[in-house]
PDB file of N, CA and C in Angstrom:
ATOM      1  N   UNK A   1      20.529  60.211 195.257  1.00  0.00           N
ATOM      2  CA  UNK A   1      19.201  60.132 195.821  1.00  0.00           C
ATOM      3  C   UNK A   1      18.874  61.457 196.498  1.00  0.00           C
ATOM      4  N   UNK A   2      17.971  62.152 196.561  1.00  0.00           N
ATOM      5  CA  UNK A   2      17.314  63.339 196.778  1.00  0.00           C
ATOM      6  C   UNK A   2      16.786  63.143 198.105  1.00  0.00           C
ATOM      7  N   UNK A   3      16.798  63.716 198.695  1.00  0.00           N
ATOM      8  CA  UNK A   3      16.154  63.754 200.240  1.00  0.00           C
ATOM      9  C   UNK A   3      15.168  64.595 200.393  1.00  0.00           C
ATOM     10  N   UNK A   4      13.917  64.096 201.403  1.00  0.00           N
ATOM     11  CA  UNK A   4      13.039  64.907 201.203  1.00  0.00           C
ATOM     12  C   UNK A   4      13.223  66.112 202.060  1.00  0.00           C
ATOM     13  N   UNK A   5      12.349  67.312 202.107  1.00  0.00           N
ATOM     14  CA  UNK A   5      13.185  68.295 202.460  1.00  0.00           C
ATOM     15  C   UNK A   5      11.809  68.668 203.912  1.00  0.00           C
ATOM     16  N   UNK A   6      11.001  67.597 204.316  1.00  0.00           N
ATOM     17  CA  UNK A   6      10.128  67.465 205.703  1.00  0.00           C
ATOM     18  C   UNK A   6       9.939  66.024 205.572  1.00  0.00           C
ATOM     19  N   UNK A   7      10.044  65.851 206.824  1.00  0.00           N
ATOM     20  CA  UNK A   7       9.701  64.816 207.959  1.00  0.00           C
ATOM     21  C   UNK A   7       8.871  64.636 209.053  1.00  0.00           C
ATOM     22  N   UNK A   8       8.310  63.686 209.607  1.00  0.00           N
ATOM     23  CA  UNK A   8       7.522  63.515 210.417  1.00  0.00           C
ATOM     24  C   UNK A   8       8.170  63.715 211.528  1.00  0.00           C
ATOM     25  N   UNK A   9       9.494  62.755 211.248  1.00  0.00           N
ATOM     26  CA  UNK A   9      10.193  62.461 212.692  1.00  0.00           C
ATOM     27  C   UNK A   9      11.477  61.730 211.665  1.00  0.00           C
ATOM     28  N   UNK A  10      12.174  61.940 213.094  1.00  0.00           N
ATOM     29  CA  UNK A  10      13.782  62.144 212.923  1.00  0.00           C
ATOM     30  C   UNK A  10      14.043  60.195 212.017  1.00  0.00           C
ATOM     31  N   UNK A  11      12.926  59.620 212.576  1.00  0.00           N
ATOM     32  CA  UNK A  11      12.968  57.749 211.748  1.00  0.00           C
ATOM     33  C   UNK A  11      13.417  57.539 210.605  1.00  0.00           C
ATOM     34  N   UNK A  12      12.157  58.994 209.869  1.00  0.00           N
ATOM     35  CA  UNK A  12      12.033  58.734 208.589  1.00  0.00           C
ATOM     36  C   UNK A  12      13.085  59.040 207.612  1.00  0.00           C
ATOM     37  N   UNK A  13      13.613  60.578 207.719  1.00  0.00           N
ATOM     38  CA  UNK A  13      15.146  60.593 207.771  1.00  0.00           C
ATOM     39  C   UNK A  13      16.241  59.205 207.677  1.00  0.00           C
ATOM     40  N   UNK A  14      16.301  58.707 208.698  1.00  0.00           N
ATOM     41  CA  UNK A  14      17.270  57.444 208.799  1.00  0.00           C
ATOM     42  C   UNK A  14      16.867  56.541 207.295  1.00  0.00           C
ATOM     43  N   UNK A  15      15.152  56.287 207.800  1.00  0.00           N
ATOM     44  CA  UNK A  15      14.922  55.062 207.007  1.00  0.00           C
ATOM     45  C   UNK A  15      15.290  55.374 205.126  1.00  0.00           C
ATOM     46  N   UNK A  16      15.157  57.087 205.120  1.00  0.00           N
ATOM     47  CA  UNK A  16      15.656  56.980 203.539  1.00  0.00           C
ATOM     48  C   UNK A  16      16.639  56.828 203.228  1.00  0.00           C
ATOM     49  N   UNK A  17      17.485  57.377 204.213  1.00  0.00           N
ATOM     50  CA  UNK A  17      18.617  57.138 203.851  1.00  0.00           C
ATOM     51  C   UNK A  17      19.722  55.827 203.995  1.00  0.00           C
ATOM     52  N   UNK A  18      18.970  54.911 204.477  1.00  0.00           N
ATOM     53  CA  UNK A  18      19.571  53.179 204.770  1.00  0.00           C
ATOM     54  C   UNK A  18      18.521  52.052 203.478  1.00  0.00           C
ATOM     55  N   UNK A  19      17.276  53.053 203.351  1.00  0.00           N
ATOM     56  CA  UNK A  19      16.451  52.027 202.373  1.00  0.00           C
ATOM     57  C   UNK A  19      16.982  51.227 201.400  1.00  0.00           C
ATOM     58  N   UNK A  20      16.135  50.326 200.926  1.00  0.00           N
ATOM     59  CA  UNK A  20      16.834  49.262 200.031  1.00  0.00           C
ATOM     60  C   UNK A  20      17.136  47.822 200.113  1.00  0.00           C
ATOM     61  N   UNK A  21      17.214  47.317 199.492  1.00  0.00           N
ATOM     62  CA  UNK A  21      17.553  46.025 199.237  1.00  0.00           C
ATOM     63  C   UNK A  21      19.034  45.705 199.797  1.00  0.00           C
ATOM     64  N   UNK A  22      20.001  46.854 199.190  1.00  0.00           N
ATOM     65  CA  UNK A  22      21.515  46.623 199.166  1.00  0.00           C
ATOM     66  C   UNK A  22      21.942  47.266 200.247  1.00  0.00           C
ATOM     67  N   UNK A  23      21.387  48.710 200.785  1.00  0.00           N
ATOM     68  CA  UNK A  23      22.690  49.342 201.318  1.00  0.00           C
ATOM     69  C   UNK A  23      22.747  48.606 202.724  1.00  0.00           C
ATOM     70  N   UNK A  24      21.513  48.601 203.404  1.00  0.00           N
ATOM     71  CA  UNK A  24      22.204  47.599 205.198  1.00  0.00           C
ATOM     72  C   UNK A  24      23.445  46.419 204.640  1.00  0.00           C
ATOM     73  N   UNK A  25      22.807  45.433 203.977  1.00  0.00           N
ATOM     74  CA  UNK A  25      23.980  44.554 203.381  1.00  0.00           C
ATOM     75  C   UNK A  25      25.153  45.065 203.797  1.00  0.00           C
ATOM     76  N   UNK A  26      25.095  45.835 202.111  1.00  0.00           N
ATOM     77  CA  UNK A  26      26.733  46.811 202.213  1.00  0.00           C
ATOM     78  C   UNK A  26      27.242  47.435 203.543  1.00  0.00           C
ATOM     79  N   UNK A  27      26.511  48.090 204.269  1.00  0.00           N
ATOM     80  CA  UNK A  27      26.728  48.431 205.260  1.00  0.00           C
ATOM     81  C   UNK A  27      27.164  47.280 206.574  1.00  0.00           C
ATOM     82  N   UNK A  28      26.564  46.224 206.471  1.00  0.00           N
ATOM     83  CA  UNK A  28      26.737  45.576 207.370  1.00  0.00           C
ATOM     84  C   UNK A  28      28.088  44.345 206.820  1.00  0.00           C
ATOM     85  N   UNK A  29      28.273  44.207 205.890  1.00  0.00           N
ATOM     86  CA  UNK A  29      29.803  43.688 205.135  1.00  0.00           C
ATOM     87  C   UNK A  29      30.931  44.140 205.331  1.00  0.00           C
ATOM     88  N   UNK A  30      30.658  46.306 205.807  1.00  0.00           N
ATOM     89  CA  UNK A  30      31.696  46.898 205.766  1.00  0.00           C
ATOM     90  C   UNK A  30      32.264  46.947 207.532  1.00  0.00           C
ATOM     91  N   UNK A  31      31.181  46.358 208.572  1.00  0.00           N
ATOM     92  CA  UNK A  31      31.715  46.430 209.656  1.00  0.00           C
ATOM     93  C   UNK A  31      32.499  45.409 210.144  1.00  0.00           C
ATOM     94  N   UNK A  32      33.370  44.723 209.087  1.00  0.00           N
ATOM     95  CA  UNK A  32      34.499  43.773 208.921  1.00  0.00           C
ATOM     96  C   UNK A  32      35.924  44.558 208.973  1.00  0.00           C
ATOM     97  N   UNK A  33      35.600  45.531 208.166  1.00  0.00           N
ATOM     98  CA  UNK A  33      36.532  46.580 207.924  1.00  0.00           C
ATOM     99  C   UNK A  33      36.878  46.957 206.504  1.00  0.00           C
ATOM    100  N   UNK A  34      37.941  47.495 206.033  1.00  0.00           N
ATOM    101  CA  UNK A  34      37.568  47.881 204.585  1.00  0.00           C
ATOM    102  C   UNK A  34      38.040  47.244 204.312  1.00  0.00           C
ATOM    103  N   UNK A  35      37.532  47.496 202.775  1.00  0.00           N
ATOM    104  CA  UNK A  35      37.560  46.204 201.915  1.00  0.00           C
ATOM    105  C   UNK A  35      37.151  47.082 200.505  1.00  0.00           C
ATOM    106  N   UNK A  36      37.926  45.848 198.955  1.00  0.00           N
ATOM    107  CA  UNK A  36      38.098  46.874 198.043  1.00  0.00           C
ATOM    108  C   UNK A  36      36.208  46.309 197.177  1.00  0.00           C
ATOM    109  N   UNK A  37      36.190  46.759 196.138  1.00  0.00           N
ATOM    110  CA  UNK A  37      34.986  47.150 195.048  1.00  0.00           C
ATOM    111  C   UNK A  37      34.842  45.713 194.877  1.00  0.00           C
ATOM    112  N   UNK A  38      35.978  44.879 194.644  1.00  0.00           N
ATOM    113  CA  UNK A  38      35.855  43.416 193.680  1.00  0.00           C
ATOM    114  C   UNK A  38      35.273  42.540 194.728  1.00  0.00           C
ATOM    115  N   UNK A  39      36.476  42.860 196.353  1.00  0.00           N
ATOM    116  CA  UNK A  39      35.767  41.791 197.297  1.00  0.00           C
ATOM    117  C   UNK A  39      34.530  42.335 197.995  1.00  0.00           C
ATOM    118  N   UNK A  40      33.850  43.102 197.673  1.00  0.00           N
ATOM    119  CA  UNK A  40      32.663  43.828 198.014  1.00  0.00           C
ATOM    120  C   UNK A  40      31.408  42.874 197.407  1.00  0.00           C
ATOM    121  N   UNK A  41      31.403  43.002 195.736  1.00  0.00           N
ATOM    122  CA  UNK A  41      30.668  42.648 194.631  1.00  0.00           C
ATOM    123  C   UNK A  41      30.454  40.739 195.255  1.00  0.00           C
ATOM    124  N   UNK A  42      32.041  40.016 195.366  1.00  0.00           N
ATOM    125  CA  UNK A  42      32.000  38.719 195.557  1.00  0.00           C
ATOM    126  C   UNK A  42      31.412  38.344 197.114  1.00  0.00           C
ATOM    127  N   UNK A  43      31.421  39.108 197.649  1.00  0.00           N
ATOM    128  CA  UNK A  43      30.649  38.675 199.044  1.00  0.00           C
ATOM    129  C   UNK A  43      29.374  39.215 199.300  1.00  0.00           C
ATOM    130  N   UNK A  44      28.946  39.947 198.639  1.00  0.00           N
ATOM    131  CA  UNK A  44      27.035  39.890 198.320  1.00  0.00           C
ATOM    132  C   UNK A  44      26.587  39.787 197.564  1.00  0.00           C
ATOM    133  N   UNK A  45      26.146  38.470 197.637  1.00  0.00           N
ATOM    134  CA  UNK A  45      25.764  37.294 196.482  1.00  0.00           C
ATOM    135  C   UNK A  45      24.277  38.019 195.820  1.00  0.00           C
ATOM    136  N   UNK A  46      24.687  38.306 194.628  1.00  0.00           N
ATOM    137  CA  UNK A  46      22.997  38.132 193.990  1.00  0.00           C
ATOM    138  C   UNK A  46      23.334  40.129 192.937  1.00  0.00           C
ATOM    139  N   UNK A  47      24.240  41.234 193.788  1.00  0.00           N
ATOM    140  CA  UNK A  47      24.192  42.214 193.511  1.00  0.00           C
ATOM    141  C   UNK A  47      25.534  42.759 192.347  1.00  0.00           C
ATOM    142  N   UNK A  48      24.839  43.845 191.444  1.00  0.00           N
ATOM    143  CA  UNK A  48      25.979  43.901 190.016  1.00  0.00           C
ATOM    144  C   UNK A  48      26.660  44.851 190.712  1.00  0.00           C
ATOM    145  N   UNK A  49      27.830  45.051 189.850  1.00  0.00           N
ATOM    146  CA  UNK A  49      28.420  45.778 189.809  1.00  0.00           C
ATOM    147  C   UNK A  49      28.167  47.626 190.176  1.00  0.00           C
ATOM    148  N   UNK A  50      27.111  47.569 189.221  1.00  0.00           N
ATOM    149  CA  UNK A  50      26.622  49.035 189.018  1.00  0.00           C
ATOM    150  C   UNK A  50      25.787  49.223 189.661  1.00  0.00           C
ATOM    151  N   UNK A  51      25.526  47.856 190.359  1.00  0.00           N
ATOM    152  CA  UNK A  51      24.322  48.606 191.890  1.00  0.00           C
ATOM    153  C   UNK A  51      24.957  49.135 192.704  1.00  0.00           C
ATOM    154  N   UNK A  52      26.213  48.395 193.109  1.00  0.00           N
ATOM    155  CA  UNK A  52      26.725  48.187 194.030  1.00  0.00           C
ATOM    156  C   UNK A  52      27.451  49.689 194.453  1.00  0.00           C
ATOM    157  N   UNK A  53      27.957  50.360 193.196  1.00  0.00           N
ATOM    158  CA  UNK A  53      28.558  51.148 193.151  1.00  0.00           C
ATOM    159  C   UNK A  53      27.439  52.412 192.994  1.00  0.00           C
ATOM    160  N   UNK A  54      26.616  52.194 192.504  1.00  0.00           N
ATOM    161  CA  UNK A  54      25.540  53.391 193.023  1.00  0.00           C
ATOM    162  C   UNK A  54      25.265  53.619 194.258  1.00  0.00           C
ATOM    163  N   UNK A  55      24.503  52.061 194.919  1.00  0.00           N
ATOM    164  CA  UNK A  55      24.632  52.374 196.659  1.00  0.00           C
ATOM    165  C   UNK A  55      26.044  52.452 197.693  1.00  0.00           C
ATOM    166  N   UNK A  56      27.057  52.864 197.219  1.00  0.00           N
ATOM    167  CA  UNK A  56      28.252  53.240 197.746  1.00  0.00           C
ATOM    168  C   UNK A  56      28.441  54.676 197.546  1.00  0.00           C
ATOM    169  N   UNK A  57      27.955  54.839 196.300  1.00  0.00           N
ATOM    170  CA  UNK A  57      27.965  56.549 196.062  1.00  0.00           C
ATOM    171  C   UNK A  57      26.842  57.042 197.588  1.00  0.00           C
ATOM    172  N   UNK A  58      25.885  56.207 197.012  1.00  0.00           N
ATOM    173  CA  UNK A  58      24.659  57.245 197.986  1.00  0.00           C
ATOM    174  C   UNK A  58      25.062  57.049 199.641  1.00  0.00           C
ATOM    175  N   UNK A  59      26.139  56.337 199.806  1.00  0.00           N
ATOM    176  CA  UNK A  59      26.323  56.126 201.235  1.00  0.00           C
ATOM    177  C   UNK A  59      27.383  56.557 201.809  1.00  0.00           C
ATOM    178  N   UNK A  60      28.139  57.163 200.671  1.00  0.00           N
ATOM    179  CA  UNK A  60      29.321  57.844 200.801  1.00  0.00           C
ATOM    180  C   UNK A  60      28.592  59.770 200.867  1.00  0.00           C
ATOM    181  N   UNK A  61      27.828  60.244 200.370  1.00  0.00           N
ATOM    182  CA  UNK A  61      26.934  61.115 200.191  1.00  0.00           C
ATOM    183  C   UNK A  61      26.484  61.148 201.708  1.00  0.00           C
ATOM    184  N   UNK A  62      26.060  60.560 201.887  1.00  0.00           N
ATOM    185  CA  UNK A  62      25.487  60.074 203.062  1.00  0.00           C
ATOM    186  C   UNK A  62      26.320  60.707 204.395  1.00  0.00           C
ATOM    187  N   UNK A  63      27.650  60.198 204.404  1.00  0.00           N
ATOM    188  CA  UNK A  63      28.273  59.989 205.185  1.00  0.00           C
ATOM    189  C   UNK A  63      28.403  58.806 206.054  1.00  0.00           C
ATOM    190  N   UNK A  64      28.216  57.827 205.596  1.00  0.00           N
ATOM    191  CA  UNK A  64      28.091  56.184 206.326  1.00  0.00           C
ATOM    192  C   UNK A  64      29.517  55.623 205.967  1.00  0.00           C
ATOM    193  N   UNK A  65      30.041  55.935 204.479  1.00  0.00           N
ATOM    194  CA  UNK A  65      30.842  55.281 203.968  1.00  0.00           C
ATOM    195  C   UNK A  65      32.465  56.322 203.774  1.00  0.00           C
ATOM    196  N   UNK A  66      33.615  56.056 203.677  1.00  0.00           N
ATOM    197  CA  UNK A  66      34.553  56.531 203.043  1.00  0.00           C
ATOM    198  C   UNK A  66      34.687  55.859 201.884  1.00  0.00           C
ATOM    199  N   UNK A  67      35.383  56.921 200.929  1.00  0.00           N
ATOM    200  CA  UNK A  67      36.141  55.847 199.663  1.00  0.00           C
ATOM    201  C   UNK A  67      37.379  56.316 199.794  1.00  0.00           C
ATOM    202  N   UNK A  68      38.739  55.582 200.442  1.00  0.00           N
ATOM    203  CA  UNK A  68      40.103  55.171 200.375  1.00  0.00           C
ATOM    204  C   UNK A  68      40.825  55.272 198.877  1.00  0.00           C
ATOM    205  N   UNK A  69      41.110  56.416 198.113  1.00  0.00           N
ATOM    206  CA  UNK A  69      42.335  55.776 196.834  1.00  0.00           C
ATOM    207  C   UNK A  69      43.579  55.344 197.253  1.00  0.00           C
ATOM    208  N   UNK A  70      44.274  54.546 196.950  1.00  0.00           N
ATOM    209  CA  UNK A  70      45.548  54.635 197.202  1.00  0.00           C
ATOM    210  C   UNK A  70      46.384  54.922 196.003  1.00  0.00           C
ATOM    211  N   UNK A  71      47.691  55.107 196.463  1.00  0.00           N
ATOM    212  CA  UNK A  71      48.585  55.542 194.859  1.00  0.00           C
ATOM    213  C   UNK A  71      49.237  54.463 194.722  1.00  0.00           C
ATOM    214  N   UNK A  72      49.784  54.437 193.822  1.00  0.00           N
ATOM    215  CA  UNK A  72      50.645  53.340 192.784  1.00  0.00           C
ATOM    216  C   UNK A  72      49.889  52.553 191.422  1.00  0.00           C
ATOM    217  N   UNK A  73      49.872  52.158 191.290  1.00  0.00           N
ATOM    218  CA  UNK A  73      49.720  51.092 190.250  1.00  0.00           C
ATOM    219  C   UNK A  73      49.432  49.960 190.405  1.00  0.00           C
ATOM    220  N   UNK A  74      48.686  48.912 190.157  1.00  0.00           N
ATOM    221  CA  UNK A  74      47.629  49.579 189.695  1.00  0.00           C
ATOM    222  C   UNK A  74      46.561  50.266 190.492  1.00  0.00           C
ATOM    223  N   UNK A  75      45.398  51.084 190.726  1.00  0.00           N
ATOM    224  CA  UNK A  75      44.860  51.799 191.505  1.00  0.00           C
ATOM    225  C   UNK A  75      44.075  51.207 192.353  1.00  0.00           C
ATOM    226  N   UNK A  76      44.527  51.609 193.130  1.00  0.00           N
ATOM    227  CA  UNK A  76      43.648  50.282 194.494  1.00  0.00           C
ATOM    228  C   UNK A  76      42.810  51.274 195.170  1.00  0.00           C
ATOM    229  N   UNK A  77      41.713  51.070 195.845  1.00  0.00           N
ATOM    230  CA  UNK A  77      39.755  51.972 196.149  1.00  0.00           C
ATOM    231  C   UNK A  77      39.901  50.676 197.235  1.00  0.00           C
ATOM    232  N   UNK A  78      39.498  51.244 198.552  1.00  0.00           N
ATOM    233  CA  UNK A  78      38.759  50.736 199.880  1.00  0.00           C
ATOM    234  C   UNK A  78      38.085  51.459 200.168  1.00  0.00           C
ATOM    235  N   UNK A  79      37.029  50.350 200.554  1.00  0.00           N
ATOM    236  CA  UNK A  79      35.572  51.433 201.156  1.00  0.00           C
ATOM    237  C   UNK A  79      35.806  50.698 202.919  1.00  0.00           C
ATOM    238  N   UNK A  80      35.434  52.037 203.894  1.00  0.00           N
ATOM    239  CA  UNK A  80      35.387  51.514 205.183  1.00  0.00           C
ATOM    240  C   UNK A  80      34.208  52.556 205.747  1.00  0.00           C
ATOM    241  N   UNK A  81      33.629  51.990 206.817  1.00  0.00           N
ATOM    242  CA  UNK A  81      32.878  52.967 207.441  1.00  0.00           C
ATOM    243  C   UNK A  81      33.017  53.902 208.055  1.00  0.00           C
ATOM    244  N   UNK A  82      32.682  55.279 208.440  1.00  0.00           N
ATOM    245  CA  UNK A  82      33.046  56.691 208.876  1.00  0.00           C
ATOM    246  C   UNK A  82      33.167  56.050 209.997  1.00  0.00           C
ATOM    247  N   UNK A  83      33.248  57.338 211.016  1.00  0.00           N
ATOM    248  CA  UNK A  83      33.314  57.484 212.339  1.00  0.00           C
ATOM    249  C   UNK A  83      32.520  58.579 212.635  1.00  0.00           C
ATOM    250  N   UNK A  84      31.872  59.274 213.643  1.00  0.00           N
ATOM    251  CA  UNK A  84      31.019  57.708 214.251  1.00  0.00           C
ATOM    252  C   UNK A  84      29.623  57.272 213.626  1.00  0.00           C
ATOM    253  N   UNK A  85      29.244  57.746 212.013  1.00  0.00           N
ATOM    254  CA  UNK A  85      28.106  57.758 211.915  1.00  0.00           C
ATOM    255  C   UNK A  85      28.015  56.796 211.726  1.00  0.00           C
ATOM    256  N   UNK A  86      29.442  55.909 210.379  1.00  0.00           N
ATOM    257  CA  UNK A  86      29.249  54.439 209.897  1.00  0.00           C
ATOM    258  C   UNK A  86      29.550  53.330 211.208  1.00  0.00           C
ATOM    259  N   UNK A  87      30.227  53.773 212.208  1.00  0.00           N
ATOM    260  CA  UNK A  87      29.807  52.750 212.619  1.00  0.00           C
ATOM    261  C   UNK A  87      28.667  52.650 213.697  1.00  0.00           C
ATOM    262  N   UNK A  88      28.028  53.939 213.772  1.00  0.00           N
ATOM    263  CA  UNK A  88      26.523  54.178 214.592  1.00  0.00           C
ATOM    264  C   UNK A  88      26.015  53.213 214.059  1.00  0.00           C
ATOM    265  N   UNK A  89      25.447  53.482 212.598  1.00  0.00           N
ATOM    266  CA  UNK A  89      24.406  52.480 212.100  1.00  0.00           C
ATOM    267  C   UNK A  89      24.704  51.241 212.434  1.00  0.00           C
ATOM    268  N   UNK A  90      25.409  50.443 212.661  1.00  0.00           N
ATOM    269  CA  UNK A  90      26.157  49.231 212.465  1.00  0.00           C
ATOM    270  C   UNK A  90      25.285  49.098 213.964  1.00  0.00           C
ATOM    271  N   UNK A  91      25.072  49.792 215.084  1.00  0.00           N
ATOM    272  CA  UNK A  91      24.353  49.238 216.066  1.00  0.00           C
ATOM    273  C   UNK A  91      23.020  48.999 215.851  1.00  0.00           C
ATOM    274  N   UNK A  92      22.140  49.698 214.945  1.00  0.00           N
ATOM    275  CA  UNK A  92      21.023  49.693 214.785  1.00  0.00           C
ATOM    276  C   UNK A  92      20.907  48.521 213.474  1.00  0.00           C
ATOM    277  N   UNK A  93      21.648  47.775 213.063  1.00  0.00           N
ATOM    278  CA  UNK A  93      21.757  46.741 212.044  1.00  0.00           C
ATOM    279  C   UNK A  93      21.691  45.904 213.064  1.00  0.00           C
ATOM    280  N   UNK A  94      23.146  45.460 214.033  1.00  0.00           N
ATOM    281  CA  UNK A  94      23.135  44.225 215.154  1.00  0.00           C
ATOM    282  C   UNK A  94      22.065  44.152 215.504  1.00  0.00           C
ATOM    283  N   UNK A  95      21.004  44.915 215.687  1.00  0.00           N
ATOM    284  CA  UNK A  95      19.188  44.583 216.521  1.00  0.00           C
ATOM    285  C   UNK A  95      18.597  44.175 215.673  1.00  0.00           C
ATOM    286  N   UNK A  96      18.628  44.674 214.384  1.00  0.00           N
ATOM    287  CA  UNK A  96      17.944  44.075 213.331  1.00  0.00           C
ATOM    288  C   UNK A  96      18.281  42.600 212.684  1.00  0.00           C
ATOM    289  N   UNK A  97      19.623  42.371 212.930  1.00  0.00           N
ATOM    290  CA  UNK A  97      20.109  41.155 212.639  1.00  0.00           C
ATOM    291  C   UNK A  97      20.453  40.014 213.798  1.00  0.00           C
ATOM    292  N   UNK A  98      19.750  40.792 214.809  1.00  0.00           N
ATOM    293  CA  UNK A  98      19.227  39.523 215.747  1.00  0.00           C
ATOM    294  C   UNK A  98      17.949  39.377 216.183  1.00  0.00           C
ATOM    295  N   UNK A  99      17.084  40.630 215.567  1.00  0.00           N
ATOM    296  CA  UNK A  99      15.334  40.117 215.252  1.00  0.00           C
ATOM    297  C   UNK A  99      15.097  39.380 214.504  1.00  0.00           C
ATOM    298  N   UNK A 100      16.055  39.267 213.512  1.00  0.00           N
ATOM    299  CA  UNK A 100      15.792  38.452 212.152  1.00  0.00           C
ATOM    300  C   UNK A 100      16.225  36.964 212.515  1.00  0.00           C
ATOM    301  N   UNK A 101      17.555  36.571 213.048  1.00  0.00           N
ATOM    302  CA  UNK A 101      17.754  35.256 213.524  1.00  0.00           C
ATOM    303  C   UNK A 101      16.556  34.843 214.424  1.00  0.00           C
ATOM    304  N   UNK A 102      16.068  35.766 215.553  1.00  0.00           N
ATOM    305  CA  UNK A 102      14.823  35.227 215.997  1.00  0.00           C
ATOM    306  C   UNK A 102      13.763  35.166 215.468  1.00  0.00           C
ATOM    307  N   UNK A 103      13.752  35.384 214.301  1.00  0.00           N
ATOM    308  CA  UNK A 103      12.124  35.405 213.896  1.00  0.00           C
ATOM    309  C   UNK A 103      12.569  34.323 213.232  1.00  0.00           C
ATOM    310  N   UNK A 104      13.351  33.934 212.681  1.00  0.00           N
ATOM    311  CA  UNK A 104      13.895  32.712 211.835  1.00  0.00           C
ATOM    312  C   UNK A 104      14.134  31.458 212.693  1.00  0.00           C
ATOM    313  N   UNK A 105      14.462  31.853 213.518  1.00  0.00           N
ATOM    314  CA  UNK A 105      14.333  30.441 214.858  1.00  0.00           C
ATOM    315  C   UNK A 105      12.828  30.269 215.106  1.00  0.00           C
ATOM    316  N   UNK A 106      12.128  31.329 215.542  1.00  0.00           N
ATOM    317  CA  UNK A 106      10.757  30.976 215.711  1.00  0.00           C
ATOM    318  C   UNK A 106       9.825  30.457 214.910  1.00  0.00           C
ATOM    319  N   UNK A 107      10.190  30.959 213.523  1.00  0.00           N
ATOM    320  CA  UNK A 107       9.568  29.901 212.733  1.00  0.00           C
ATOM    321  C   UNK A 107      10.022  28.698 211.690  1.00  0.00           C
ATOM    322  N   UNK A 108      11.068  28.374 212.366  1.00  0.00           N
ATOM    323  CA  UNK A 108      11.897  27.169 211.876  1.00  0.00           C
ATOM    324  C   UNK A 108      11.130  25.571 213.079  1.00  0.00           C
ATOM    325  N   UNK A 109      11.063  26.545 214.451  1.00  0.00           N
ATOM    326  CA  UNK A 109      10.514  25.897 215.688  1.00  0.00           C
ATOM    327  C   UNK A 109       8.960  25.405 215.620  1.00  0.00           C
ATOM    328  N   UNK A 110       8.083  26.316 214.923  1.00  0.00           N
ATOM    329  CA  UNK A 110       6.893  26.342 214.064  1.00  0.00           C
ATOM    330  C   UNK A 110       6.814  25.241 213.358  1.00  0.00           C
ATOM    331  N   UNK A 111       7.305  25.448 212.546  1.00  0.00           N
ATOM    332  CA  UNK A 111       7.260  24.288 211.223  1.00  0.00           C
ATOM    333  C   UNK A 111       7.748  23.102 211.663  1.00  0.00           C
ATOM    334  N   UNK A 112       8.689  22.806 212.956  1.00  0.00           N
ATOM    335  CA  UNK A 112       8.783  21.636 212.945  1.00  0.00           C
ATOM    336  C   UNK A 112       7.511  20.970 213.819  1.00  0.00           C
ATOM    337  N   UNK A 113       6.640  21.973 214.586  1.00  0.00           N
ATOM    338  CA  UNK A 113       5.842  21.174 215.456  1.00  0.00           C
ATOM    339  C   UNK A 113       4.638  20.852 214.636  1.00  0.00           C
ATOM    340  N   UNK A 114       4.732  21.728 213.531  1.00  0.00           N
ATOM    341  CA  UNK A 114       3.200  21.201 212.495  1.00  0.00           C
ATOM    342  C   UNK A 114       3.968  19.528 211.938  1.00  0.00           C
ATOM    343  N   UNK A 115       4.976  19.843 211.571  1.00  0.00           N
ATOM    344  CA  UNK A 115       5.046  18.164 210.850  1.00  0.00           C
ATOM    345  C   UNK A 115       5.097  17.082 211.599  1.00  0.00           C
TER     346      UNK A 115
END
């Protein structure tokens, strides 16, 4: 992914580089700790293979992500989050993923007073 090369403000920056459908996910899966490609794919339901591994490239690019080889046989890949950028973001996800439980309580609370 190409970055643009001006900004308004330092936001917009962030926001290209976290945009998407997948990468907060990914990002927010990896503040479990690392974890390999297969149990990556099986714990975010809905995303392929070759997404998955594109938005790991761009977040490894990034600097959000490491990719771990290990040696032996057969070849074992963990992805974990940097220090301190991957796990910076991971604070600015927790706010977002407790605006979202509240907005989801608030209108769960909604809907029950209409019925």
């Amino acid at each position: 992914m190409k970055i643009r090369e001006k900004f308004t403000c330092p936001l917009e920056l962030t926001h290209d580089v976290i945009k998407g459908k997948w990468k907060p996910i990914i990002l927010w899966r990896l503040r479990l700790g690392e974890t390999s490609l297969s149990k990556l794919e099986k714990d975010i339901e809905g995303i392929t293979q070759k997404m998955l591994l594109e938005q790991l490239k761009e977040l490894i690019e990034f600097g959000f992500v490491n990719k771990k080889v290990y040696d032996g046989y057969p070849l074992q890949v963990g992805y974990v989050l940097t220090e301190p950028q991957g796990k910076r973001i991971i604070d600015a996800l927790s706010i977002m993923q407790q605006i979202g439980i509240d907005f989801l309580l608030e209108k769960e609370y909604a809907v029950k007073i209409q019925e």
